[in-house]
N, C-alpha and C. Protein backbone atom coordinates (compact mmCIF):
# COMPACT_ATOMS: atom_id res chain seq x y z
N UNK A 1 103.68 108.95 117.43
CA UNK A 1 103.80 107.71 116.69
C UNK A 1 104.78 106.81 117.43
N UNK A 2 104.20 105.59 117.72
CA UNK A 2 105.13 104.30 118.37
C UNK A 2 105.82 103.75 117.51
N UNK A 3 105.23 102.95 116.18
CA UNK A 3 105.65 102.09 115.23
C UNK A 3 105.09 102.14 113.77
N UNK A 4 105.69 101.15 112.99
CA UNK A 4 105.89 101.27 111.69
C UNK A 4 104.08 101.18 111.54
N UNK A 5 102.94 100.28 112.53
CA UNK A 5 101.80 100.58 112.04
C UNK A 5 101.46 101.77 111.92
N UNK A 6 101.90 102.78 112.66
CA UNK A 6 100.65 104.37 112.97
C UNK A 6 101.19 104.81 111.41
N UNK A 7 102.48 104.30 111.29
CA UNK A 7 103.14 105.02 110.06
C UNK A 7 101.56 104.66 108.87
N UNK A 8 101.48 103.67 108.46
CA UNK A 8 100.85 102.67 107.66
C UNK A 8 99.42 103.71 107.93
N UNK A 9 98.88 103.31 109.32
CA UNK A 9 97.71 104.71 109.34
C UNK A 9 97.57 105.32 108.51
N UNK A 10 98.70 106.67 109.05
CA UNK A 10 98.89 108.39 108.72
C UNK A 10 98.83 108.09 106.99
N UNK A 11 99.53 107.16 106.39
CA UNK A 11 99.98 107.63 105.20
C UNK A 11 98.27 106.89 104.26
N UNK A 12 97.63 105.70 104.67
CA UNK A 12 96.58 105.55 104.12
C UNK A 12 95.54 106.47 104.22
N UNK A 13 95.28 107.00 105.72
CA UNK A 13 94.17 107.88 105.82
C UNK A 13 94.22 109.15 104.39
N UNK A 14 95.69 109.61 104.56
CA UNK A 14 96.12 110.60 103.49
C UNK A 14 95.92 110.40 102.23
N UNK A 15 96.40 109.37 101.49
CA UNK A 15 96.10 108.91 100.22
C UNK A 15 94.97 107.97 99.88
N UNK A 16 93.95 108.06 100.66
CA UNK A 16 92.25 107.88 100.43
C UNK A 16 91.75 109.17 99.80
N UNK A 17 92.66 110.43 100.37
CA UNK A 17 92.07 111.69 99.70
C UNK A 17 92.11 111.67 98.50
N UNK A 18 91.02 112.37 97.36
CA UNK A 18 90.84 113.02 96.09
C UNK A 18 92.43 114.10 96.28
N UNK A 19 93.00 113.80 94.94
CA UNK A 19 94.46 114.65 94.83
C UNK A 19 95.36 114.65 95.63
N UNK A 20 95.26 113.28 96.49
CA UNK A 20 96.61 113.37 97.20
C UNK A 20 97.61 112.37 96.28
N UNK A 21 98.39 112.74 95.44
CA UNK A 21 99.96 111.13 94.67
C UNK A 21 99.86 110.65 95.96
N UNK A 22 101.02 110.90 97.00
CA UNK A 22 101.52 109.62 97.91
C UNK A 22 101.54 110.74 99.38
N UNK A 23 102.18 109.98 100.09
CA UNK A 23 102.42 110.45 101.31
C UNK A 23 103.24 109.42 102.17
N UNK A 24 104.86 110.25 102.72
CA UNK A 24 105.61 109.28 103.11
C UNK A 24 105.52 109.93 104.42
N UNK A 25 105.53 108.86 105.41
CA UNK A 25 105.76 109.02 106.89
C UNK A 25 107.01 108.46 107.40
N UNK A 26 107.78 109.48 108.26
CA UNK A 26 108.67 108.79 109.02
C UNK A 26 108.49 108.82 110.14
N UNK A 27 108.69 107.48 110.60
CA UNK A 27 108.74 107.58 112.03
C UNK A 27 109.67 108.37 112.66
N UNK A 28 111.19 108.33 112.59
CA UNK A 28 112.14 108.83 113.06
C UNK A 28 111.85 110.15 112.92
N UNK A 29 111.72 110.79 111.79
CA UNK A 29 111.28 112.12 112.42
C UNK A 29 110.17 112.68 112.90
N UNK A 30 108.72 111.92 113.19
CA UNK A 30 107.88 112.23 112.98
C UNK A 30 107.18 113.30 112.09
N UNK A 31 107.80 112.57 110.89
CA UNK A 31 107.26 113.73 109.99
C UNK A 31 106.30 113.20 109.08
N UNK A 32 105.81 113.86 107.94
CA UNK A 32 105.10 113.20 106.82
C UNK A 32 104.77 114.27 105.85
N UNK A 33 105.11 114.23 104.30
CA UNK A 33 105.24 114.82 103.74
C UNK A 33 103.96 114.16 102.73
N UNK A 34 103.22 114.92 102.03
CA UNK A 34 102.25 115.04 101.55
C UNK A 34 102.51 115.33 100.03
N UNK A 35 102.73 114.54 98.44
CA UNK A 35 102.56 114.77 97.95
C UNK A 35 101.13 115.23 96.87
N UNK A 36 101.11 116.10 96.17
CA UNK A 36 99.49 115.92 95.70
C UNK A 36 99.62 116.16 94.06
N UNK A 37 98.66 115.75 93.36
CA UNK A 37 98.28 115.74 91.92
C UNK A 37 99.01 116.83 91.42
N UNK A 38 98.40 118.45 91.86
CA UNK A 38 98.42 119.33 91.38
C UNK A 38 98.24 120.57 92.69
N UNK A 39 98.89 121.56 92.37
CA UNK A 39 98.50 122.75 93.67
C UNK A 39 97.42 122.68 93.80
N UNK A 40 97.03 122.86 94.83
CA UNK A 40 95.21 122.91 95.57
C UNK A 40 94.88 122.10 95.37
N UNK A 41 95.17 120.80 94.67
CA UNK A 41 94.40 119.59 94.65
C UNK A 41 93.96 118.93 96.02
N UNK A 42 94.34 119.26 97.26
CA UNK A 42 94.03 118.44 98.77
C UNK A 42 93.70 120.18 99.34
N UNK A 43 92.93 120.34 100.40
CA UNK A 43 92.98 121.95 101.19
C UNK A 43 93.81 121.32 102.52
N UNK A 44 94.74 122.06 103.20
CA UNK A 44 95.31 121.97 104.24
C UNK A 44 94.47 120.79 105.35
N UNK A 45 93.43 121.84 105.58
CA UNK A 45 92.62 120.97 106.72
C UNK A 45 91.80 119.82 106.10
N UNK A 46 92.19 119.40 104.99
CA UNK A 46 91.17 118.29 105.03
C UNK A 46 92.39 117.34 105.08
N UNK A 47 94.11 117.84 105.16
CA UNK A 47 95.09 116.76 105.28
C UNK A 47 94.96 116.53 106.99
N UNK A 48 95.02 117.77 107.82
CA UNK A 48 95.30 117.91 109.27
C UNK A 48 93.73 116.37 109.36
N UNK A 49 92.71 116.76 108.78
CA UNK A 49 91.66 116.18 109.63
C UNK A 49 91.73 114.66 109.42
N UNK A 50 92.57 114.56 107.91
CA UNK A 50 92.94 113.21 107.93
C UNK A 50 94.06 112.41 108.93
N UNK A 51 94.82 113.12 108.96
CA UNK A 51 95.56 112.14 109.89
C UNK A 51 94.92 112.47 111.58
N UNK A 52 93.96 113.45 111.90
CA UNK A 52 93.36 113.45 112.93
C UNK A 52 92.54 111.69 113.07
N UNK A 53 92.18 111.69 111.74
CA UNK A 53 91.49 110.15 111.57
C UNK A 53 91.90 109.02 112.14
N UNK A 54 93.34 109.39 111.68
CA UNK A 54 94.62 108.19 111.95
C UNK A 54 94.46 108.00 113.65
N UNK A 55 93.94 108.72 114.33
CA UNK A 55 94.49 109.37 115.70
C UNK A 55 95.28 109.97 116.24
N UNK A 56 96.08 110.93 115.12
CA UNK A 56 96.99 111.79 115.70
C UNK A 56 97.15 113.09 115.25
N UNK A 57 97.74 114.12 115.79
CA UNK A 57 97.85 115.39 115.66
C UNK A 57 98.61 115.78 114.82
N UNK A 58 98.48 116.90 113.35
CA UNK A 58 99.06 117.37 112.79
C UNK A 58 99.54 119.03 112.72
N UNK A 59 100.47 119.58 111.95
CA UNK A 59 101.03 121.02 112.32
C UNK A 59 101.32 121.12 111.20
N UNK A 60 100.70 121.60 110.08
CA UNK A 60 101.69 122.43 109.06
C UNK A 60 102.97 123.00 109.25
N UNK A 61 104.40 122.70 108.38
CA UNK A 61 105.48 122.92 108.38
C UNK A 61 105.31 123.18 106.92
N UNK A 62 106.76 124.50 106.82
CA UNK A 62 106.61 124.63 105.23
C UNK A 62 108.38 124.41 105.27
N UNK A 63 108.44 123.86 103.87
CA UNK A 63 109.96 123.26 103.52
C UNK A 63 110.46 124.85 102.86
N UNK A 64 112.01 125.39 103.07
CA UNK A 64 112.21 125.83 102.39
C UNK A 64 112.46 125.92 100.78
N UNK A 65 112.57 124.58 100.22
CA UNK A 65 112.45 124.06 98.71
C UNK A 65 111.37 123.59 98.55
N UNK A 66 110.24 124.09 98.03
CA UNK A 66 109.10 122.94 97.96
C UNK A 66 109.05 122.90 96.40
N UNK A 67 108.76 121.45 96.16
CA UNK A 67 108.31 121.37 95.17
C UNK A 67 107.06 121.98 94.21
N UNK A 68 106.75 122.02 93.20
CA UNK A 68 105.55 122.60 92.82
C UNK A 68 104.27 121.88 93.11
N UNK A 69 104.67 120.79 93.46
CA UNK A 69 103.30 120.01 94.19
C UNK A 69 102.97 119.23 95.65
N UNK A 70 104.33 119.80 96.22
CA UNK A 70 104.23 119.71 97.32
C UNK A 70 104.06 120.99 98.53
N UNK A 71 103.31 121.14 98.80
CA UNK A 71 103.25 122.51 99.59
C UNK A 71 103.82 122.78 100.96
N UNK A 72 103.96 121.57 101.29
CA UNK A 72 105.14 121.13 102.68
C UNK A 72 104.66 119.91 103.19
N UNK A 73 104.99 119.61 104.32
CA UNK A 73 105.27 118.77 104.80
C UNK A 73 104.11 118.84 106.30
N UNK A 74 103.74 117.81 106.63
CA UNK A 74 103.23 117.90 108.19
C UNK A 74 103.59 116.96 109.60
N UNK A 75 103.86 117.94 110.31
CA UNK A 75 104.52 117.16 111.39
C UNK A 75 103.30 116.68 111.96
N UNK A 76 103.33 114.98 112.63
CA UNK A 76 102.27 114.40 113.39
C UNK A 76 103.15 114.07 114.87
């Protein structure tokens, strides 16, 4: 990620999904955390293939505190 657009990308491609709440991207860390409706409401790879959409590469990371509806976080 270069700038605040790819940010804008990653986080629309994500929250077009069925059961995704929000999804915040940071640039600075290249991170992006994935909130969703409810557990299992999004499957892993249909988040990775979304921000594949965006044009960029994702990695499942798991937070040591996760929320109950957040299942972690993904690095792009």
């Amino acid at each position: 990620m270069h700038c605040s657009s790819c940010v804008l990308l990653i986080d629309e491609e994500l929250e077009e999904l069925p059961g995704v709440r929000s999804s915040r991207t940071s640039l600075r860390d290249a991170r992006t955390v994935v909130e969703l409706d409810h557990p299992g409401a999004a499957l892993q790879g249909e988040l990775i293939a979304a921000v594949e959409r965006a044009g960029y590469r994702a990695v499942p990371i798991y937070r040591k505190d996760p929320s109950p509806y957040t299942p972690g976080g993904y690095m792009v």
